[in-house]
C-alpha atoms as a PDB file:
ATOM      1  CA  UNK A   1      55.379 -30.699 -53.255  1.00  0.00           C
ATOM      2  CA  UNK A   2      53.543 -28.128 -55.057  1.00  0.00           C
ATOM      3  CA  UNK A   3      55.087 -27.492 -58.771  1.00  0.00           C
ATOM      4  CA  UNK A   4      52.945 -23.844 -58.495  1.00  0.00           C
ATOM      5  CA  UNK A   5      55.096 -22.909 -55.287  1.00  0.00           C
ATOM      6  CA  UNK A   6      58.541 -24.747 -57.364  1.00  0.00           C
ATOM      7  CA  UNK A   7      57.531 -22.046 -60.414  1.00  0.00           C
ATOM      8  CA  UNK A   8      56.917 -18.709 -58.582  1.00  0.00           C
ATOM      9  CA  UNK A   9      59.398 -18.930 -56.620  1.00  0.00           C
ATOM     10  CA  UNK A  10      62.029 -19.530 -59.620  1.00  0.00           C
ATOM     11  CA  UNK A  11      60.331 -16.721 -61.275  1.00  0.00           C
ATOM     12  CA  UNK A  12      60.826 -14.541 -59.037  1.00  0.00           C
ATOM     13  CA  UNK A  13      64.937 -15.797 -58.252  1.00  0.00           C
ATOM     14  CA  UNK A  14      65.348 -15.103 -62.190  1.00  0.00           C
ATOM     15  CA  UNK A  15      63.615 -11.292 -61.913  1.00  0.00           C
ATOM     16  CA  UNK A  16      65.630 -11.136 -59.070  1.00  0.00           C
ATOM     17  CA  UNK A  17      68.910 -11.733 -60.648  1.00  0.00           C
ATOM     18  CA  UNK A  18      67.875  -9.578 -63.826  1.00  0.00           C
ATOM     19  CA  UNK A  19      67.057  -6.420 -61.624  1.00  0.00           C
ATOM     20  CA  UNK A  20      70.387  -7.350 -59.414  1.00  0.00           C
ATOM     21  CA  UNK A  21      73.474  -4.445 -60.386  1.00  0.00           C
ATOM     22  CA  UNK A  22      75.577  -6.481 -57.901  1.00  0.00           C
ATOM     23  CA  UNK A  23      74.583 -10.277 -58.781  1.00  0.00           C
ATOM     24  CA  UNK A  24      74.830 -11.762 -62.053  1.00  0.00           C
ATOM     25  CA  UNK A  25      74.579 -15.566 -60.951  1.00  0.00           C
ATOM     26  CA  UNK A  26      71.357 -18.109 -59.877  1.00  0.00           C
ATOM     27  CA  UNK A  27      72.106 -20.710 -58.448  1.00  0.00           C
ATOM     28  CA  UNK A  28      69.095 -23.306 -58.491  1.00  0.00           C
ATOM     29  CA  UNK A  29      69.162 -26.688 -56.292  1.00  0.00           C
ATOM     30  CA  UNK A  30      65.640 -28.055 -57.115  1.00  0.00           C
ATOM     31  CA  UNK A  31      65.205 -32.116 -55.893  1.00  0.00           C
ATOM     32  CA  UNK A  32      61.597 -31.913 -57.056  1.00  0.00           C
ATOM     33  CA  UNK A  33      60.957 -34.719 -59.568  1.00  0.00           C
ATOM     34  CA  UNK A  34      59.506 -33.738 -62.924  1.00  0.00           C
ATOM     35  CA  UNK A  35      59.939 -29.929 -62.054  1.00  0.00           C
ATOM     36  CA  UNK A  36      62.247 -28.659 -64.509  1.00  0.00           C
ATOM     37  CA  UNK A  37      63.187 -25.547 -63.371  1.00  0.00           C
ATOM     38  CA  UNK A  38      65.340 -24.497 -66.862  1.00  0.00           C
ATOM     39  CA  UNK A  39      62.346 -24.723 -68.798  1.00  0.00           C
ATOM     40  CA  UNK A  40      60.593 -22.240 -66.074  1.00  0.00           C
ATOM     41  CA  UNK A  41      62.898 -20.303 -66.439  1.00  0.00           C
ATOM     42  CA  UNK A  42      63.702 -20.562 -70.768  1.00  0.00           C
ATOM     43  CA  UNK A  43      59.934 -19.670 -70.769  1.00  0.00           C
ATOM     44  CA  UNK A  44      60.322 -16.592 -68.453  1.00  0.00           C
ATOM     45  CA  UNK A  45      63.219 -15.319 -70.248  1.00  0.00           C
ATOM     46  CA  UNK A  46      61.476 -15.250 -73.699  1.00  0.00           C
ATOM     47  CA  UNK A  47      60.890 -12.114 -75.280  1.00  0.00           C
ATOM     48  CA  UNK A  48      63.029 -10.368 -72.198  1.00  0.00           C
ATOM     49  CA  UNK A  49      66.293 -11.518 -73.117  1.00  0.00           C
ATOM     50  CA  UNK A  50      68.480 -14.255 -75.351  1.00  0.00           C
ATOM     51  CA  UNK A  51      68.150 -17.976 -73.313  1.00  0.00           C
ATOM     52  CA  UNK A  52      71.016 -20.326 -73.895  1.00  0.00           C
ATOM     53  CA  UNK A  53      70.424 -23.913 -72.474  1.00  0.00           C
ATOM     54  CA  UNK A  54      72.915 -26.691 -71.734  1.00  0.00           C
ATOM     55  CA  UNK A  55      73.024 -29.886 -70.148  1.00  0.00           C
ATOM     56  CA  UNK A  56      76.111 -31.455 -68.146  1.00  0.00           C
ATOM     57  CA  UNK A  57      78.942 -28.985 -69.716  1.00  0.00           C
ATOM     58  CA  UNK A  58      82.280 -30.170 -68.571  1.00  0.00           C
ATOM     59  CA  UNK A  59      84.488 -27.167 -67.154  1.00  0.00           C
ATOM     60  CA  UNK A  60      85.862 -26.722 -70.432  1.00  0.00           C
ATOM     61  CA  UNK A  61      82.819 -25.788 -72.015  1.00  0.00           C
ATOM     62  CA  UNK A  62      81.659 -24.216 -68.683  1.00  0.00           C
ATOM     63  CA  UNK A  63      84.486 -21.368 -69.141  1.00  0.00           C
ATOM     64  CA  UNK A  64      83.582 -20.875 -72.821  1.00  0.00           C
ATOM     65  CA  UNK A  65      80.208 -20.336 -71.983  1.00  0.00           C
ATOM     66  CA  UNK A  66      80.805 -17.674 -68.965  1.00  0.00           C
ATOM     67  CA  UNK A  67      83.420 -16.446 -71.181  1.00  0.00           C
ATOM     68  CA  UNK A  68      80.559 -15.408 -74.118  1.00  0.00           C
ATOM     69  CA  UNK A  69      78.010 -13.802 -71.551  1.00  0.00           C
ATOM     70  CA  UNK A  70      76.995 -10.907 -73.282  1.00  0.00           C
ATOM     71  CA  UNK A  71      74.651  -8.326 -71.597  1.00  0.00           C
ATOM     72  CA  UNK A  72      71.290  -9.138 -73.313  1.00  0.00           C
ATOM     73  CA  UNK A  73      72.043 -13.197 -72.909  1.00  0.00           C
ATOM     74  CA  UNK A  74      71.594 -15.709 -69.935  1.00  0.00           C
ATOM     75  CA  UNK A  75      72.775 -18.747 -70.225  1.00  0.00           C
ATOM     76  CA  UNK A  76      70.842 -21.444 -68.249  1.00  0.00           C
ATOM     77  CA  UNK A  77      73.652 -24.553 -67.465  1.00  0.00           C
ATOM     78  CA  UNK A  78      71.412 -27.541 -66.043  1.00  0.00           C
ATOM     79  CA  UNK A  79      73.438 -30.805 -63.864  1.00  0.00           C
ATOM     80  CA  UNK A  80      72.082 -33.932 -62.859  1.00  0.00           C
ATOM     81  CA  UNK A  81      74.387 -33.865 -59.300  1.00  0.00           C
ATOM     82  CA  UNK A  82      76.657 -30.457 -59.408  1.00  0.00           C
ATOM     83  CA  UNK A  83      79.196 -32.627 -56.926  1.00  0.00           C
ATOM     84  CA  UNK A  84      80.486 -35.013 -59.768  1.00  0.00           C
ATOM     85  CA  UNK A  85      81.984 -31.723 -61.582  1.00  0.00           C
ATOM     86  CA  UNK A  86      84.327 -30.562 -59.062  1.00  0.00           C
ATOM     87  CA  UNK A  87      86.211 -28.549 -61.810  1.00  0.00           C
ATOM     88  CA  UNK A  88      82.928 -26.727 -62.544  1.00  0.00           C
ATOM     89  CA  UNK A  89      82.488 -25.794 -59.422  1.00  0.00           C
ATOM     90  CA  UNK A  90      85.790 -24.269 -58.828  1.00  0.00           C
ATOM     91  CA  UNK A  91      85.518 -22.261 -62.255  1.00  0.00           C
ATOM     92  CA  UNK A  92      81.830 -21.452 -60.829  1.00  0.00           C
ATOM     93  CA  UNK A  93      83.245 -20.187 -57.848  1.00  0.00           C
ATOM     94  CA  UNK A  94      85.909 -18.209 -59.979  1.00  0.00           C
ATOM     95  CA  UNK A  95      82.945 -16.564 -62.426  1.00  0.00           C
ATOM     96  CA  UNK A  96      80.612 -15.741 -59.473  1.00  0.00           C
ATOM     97  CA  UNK A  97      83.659 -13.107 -58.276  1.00  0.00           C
ATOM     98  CA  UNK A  98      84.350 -11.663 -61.294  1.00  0.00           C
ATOM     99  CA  UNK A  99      82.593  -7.851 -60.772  1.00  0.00           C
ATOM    100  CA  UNK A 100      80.508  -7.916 -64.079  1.00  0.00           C
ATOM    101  CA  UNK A 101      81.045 -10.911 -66.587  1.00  0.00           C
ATOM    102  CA  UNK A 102      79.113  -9.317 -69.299  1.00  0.00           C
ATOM    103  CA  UNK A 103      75.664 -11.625 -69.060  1.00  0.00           C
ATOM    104  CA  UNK A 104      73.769 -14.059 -66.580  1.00  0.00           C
ATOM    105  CA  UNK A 105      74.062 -17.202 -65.682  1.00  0.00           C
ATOM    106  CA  UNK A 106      71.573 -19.712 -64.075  1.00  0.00           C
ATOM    107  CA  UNK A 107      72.863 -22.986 -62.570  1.00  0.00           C
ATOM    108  CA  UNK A 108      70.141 -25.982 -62.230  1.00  0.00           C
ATOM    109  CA  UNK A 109      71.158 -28.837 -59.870  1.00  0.00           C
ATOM    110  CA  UNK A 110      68.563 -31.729 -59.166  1.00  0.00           C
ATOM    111  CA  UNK A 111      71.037 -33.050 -56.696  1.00  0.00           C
ATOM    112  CA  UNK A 112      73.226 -31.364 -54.891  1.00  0.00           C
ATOM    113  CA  UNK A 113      75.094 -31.328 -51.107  1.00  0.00           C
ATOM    114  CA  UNK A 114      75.860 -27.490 -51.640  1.00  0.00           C
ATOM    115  CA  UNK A 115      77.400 -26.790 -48.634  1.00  0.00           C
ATOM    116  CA  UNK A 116      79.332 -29.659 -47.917  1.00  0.00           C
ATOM    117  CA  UNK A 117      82.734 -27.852 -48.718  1.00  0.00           C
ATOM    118  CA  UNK A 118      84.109 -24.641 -48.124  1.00  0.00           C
ATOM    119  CA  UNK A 119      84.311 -23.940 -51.744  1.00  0.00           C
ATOM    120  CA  UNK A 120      80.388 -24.264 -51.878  1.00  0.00           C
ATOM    121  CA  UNK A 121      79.878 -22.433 -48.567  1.00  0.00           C
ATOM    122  CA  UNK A 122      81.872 -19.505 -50.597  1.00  0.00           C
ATOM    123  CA  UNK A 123      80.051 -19.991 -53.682  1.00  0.00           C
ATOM    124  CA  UNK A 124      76.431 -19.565 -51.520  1.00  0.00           C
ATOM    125  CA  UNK A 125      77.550 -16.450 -50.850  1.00  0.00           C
ATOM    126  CA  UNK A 126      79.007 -15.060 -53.900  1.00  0.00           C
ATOM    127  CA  UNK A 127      75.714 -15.431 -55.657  1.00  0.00           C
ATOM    128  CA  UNK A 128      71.693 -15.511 -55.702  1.00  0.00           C
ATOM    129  CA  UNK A 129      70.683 -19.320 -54.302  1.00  0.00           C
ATOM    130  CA  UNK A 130      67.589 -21.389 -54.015  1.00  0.00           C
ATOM    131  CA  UNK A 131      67.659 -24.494 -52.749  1.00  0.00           C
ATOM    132  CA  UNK A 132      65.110 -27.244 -52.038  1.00  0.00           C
ATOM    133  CA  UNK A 133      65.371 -30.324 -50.455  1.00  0.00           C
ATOM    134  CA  UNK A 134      62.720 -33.389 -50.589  1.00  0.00           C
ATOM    135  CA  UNK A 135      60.912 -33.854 -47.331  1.00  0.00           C
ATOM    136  CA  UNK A 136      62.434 -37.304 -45.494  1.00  0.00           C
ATOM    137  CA  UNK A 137      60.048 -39.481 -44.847  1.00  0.00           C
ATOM    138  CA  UNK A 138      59.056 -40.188 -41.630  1.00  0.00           C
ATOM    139  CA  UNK A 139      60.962 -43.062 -39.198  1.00  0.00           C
ATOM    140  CA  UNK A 140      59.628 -46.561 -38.925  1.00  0.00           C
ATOM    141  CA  UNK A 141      56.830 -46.405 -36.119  1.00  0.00           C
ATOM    142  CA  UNK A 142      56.279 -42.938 -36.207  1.00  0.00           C
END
């Protein structure tokens, strides 16, 4: 896959979600090896607005982080697989609802079946959402 296409189009998710009155959560599901798209976006953000970056929070440090989203801050939460933190997702799903948290937040998910449950299908629409999948490769004999 082409990184260029990976990094424009996260770009322009994270202006999309800046200019957004009614959004104020990204949602990234990027398989892509080796594209990192928190660093895209850490890079994007500089001089525009404060970049927080963690790795893996549990949902206890999930909710303190939504809790201290401040309006010139995004916080940019990455996750190996988003489906072993069923707790985050549910307090996901609870912060994309709220009508104006304070700051943004930008969710990065390498692997992720995002709308295997209702919860997820809910959470797709409750907030701005990329996702790419890896091409299968083609059947035996074909």
């Amino acid at each position: 896959m082409d990184t260029a296409y990976l990094e424009k189009t996260t770009k322009e998710f994270i202006d999309s979600l800046l200019g957004s009155k009614s959004r104020h959560t990204l949602c990234l599901n990027i398989a892509e090896p080796g594209f990192a798209a928190e660093t895209v976006a850490q890079a994007h953000l500089a001089g525009k607005k404060q970049v927080e970056l963690h790795g893996e929070a549990d949902e206890a440090k999930f909710k303190e982080l939504v809790g201290a989203l401040a309006a010139d801050k995004v916080t940019v939460l990455t996750y190996a697989d988003l489906d072993h933190h069923p707790k985050v997702l549910l307090a996901l799903l609870e912060h994309v609802k709220k009508p104006a948290p304070g700051g943004k937040l930008i969710v990065v998910s390498k692997q992720w079946n995002s709308d295997a449950t209702e919860r997820e299908r809910e959470l797709r629409k409750s907030c701005l959402f990329y996702q790419q999948n890896l091409m299968k490769p083609p059947k035996e004999g074909k």
